[in-house]
PDB file of N, CA and C in Angstrom:
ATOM      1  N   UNK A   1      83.037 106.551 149.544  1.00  0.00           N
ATOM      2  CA  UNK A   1      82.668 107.286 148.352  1.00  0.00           C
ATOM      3  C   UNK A   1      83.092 106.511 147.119  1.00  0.00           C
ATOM      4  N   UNK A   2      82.177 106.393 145.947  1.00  0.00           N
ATOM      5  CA  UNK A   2      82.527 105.782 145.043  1.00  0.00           C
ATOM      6  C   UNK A   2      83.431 106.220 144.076  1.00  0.00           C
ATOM      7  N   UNK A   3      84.303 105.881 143.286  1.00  0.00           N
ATOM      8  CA  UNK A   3      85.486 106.265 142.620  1.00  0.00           C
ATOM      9  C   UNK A   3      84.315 107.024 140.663  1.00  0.00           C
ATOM     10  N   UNK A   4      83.815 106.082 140.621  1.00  0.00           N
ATOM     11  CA  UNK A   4      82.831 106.742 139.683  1.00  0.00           C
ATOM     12  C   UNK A   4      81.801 107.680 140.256  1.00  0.00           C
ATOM     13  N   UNK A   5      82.424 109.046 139.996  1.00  0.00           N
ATOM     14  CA  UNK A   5      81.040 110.281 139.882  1.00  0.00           C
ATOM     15  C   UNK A   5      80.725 111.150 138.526  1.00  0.00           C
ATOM     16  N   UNK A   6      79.283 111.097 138.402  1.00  0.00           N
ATOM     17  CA  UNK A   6      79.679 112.229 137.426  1.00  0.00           C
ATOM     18  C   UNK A   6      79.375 111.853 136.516  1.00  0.00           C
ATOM     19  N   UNK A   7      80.320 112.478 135.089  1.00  0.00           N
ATOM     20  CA  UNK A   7      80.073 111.618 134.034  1.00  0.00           C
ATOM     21  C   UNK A   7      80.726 110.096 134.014  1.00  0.00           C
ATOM     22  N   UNK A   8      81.780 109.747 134.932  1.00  0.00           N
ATOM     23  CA  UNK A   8      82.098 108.536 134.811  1.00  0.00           C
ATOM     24  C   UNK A   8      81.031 107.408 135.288  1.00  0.00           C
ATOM     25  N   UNK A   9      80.639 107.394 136.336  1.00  0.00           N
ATOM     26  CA  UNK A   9      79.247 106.585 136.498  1.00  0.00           C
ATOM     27  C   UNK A   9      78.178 106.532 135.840  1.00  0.00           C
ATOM     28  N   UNK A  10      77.723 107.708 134.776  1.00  0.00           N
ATOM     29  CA  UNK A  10      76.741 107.569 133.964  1.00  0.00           C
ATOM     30  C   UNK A  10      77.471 106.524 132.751  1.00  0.00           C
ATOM     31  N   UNK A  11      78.674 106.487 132.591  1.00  0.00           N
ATOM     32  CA  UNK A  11      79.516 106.123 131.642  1.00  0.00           C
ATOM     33  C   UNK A  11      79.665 104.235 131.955  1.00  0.00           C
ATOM     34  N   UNK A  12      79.936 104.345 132.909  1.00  0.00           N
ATOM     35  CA  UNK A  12      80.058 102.883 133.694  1.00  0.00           C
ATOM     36  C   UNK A  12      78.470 101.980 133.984  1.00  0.00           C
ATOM     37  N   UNK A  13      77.751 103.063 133.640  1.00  0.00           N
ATOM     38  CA  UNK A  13      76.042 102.570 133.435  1.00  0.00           C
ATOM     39  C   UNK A  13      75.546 102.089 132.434  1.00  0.00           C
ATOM     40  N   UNK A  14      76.348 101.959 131.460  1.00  0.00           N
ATOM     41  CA  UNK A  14      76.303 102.371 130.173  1.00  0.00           C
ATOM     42  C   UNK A  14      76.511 100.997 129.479  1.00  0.00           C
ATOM     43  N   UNK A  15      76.944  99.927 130.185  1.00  0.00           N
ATOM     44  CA  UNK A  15      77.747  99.168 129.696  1.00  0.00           C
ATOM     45  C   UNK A  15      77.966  97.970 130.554  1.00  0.00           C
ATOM     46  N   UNK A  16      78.104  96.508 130.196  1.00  0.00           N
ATOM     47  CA  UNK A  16      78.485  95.533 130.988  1.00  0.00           C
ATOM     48  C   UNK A  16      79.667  95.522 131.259  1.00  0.00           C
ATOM     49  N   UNK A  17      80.863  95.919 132.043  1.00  0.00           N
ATOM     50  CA  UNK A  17      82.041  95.005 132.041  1.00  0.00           C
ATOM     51  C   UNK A  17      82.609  93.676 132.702  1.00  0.00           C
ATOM     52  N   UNK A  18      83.866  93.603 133.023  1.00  0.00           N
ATOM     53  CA  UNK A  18      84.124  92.035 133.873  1.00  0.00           C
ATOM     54  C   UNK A  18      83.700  91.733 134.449  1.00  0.00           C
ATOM     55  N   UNK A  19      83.895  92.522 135.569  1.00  0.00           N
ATOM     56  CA  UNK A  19      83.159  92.764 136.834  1.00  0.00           C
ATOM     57  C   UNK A  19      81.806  92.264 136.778  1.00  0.00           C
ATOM     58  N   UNK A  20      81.162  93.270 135.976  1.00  0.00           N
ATOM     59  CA  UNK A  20      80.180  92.984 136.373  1.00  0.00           C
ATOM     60  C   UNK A  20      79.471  91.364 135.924  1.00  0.00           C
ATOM     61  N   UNK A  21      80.127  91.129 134.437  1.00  0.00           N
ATOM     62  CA  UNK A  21      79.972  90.089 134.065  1.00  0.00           C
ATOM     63  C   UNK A  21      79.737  88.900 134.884  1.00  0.00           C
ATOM     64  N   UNK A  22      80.660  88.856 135.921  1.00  0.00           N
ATOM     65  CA  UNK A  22      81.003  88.061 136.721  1.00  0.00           C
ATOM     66  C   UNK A  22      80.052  87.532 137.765  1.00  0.00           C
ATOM     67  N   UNK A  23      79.774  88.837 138.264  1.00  0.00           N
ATOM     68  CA  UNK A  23      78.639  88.797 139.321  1.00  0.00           C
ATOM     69  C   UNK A  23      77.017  88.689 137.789  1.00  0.00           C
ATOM     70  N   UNK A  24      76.694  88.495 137.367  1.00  0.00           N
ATOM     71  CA  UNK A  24      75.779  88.207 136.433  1.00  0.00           C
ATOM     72  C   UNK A  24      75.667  86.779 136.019  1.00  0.00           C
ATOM     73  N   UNK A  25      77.080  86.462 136.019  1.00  0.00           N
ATOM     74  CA  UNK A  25      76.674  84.905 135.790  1.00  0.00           C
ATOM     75  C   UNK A  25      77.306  83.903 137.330  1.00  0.00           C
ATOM     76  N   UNK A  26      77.011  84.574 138.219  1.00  0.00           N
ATOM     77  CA  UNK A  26      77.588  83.993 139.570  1.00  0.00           C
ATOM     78  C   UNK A  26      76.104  83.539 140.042  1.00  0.00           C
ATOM     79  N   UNK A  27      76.228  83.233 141.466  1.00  0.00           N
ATOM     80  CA  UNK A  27      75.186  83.067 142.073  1.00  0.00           C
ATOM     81  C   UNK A  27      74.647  83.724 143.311  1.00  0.00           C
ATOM     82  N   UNK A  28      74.971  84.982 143.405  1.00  0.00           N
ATOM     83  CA  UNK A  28      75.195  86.030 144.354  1.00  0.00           C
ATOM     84  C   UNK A  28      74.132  87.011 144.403  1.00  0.00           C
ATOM     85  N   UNK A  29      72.607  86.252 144.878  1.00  0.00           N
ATOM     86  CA  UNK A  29      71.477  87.091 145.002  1.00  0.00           C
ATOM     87  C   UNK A  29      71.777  88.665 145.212  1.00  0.00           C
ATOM     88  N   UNK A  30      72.472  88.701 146.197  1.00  0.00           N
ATOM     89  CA  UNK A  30      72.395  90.019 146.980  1.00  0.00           C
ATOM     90  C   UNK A  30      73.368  90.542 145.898  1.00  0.00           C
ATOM     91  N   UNK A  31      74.697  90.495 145.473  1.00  0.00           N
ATOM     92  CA  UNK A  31      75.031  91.373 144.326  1.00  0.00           C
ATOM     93  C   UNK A  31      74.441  91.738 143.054  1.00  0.00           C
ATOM     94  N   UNK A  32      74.209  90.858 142.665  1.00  0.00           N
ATOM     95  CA  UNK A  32      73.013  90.919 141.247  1.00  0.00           C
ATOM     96  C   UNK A  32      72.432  91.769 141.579  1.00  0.00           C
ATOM     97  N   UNK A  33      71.215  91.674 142.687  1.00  0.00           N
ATOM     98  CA  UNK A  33      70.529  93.356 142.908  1.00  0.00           C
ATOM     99  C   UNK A  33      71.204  94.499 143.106  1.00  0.00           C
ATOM    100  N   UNK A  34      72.571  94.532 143.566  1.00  0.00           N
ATOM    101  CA  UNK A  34      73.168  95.950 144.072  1.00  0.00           C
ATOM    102  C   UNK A  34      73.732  96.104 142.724  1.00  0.00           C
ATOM    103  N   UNK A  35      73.704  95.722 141.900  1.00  0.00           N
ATOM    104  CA  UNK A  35      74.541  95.375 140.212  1.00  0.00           C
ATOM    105  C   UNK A  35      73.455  95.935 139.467  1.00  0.00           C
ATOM    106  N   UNK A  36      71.843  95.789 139.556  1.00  0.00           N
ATOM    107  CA  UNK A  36      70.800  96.006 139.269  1.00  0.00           C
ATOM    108  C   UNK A  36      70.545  97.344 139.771  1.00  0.00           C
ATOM    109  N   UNK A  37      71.229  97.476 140.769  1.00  0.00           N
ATOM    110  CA  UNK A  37      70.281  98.507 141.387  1.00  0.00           C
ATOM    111  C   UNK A  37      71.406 100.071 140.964  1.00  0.00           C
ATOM    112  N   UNK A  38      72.849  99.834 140.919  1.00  0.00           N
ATOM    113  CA  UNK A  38      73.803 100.817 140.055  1.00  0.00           C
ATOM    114  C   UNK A  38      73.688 100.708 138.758  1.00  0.00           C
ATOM    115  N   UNK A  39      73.113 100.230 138.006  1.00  0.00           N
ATOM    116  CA  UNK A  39      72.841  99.945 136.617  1.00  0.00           C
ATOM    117  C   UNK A  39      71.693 100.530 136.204  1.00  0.00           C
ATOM    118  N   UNK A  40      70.343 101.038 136.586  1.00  0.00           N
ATOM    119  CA  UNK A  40      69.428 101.918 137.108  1.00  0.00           C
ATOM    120  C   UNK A  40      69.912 103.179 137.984  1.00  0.00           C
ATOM    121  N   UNK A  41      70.736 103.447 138.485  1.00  0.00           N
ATOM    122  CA  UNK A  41      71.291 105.151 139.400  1.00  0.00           C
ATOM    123  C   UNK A  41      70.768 104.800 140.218  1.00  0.00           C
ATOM    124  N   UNK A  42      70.348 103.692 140.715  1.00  0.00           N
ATOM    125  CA  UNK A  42      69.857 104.014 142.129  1.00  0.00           C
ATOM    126  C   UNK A  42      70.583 103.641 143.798  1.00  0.00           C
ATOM    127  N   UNK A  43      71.889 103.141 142.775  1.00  0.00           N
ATOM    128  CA  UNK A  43      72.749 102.970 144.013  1.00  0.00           C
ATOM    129  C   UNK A  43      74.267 103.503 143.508  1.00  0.00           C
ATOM    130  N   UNK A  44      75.109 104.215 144.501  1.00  0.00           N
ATOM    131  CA  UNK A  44      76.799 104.425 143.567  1.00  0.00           C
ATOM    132  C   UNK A  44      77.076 102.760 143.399  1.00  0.00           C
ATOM    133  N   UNK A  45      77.887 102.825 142.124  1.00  0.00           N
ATOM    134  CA  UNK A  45      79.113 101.801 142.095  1.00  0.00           C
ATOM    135  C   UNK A  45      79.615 100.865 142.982  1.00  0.00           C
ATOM    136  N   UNK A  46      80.141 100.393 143.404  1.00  0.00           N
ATOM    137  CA  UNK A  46      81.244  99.947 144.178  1.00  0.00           C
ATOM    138  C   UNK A  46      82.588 100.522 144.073  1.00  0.00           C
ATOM    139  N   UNK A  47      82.951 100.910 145.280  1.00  0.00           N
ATOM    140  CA  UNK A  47      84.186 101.176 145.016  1.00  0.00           C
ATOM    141  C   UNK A  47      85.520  99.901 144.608  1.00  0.00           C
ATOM    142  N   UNK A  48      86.144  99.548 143.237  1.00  0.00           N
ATOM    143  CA  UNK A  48      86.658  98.272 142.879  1.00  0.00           C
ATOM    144  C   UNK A  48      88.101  98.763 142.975  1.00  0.00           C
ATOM    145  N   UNK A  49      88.159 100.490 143.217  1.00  0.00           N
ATOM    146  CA  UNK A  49      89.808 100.691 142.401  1.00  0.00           C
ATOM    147  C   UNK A  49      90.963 100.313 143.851  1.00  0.00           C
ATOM    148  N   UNK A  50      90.749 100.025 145.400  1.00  0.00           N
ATOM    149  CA  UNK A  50      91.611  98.827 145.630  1.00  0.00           C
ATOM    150  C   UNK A  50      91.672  97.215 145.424  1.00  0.00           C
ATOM    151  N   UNK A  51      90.525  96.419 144.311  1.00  0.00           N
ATOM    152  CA  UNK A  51      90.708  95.570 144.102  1.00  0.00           C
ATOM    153  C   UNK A  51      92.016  95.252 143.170  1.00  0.00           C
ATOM    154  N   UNK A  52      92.697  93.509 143.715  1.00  0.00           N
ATOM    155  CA  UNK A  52      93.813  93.400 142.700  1.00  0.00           C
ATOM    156  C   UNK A  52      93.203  92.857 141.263  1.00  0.00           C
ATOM    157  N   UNK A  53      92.373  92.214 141.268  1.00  0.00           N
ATOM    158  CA  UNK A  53      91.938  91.733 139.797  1.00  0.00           C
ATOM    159  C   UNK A  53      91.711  93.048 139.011  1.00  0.00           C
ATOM    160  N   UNK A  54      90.692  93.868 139.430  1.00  0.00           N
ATOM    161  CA  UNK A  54      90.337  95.081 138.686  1.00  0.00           C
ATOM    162  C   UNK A  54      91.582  95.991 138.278  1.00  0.00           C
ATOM    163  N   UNK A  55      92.471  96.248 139.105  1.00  0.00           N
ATOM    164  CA  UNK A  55      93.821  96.856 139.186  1.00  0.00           C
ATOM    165  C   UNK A  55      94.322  95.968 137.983  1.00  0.00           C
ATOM    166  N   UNK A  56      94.688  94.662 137.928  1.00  0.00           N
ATOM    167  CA  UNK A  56      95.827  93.801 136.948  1.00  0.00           C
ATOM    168  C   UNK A  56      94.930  93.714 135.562  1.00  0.00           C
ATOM    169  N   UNK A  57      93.537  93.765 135.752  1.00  0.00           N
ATOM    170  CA  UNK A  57      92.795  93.854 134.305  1.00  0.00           C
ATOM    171  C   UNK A  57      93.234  95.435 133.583  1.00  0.00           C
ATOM    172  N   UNK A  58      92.965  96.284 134.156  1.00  0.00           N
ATOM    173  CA  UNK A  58      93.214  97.854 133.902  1.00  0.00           C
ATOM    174  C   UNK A  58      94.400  97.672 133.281  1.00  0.00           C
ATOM    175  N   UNK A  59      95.854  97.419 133.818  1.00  0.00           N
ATOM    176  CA  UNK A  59      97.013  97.376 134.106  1.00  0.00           C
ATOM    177  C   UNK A  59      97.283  96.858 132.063  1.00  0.00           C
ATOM    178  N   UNK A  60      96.529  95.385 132.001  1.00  0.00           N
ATOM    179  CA  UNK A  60      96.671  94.726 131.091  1.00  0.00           C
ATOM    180  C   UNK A  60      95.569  94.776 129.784  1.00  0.00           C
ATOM    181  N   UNK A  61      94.829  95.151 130.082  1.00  0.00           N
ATOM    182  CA  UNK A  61      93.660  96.049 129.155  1.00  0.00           C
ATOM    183  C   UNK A  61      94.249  95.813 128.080  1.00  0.00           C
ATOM    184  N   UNK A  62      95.304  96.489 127.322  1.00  0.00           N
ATOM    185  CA  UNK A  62      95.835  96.734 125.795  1.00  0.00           C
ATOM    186  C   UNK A  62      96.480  95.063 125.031  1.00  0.00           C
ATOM    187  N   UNK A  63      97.048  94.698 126.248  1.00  0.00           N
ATOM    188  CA  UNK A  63      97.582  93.696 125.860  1.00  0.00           C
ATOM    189  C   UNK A  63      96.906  92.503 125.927  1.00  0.00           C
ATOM    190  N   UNK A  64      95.644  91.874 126.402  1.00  0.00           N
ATOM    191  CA  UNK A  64      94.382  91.701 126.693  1.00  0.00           C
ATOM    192  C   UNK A  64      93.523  91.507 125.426  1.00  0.00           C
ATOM    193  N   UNK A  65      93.241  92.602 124.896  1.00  0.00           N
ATOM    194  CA  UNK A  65      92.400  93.290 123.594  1.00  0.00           C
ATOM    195  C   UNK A  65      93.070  93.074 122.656  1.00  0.00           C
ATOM    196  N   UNK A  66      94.482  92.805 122.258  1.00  0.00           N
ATOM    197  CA  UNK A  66      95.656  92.514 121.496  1.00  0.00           C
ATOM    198  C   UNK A  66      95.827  91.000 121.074  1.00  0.00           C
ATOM    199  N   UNK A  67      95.915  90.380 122.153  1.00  0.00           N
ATOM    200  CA  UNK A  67      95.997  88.883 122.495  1.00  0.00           C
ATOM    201  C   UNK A  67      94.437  88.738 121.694  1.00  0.00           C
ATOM    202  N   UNK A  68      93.423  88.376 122.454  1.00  0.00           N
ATOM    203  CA  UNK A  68      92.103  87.941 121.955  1.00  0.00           C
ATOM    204  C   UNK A  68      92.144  88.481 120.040  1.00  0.00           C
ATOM    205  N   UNK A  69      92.301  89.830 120.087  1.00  0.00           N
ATOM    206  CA  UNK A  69      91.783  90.160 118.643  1.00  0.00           C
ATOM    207  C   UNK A  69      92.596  89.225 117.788  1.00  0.00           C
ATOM    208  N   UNK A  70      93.954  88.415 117.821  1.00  0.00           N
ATOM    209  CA  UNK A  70      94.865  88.189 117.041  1.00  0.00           C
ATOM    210  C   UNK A  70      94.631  86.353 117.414  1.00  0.00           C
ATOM    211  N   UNK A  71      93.850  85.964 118.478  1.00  0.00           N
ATOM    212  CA  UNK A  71      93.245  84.704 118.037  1.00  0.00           C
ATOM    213  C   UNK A  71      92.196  84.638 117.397  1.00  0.00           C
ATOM    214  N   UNK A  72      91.570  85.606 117.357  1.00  0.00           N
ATOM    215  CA  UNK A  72      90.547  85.323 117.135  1.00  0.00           C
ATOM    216  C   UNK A  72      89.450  86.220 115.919  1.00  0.00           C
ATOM    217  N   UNK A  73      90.602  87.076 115.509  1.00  0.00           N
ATOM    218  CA  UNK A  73      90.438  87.698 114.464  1.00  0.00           C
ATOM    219  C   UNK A  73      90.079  86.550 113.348  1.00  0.00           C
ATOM    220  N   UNK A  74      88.660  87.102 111.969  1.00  0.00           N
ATOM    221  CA  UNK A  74      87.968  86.538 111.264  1.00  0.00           C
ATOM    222  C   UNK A  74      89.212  86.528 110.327  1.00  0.00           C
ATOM    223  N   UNK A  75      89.514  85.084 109.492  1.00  0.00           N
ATOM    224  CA  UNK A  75      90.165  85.150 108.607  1.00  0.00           C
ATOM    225  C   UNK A  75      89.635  86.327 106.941  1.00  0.00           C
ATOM    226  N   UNK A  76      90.097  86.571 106.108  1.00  0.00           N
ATOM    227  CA  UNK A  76      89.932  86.800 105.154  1.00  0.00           C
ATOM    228  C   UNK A  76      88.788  86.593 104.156  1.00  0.00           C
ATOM    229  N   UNK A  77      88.187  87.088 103.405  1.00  0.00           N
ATOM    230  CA  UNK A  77      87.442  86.644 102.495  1.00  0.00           C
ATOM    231  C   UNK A  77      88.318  85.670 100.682  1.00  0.00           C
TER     232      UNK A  77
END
């Protein structure tokens, strides 16, 4: 059973993340379509929440979004 039901999978439809990023610029015929094919409702999710990457991204999320914005924040006018 997939960990997204509900409104969270319409929510997770909604949007590119790592994950999926990943498999988008990989070379993984057969995921791309199952990536294609939950991105359209026509398949659940994957279940990712025992993966460790997905787990240590979650984990680090704030500090992540923190880091990047503060390199890379636009200087001043």
């Amino acid at each position: 059973m997939s960990r997204f039901t509900g409104v969270g999978a319409l929510s997770r439809r909604s949007f590119v993340g790592g994950s999926d990023t990943r498999i988008i610029m990989g070379n993984d015929e057969a995921a791309l379509i199952r990536l294609w094919r939950e991105k359209r409702g026509e398949a659940d999710p994957q279940d990712l929440s025992g993966n460790l990457i997905v787990q240590l991204g979650s984990a680090t999320e704030e500090l992540n979004r923190s880091w990047y914005e503060a390199q890379y924040r636009p200087s001043g006018p």
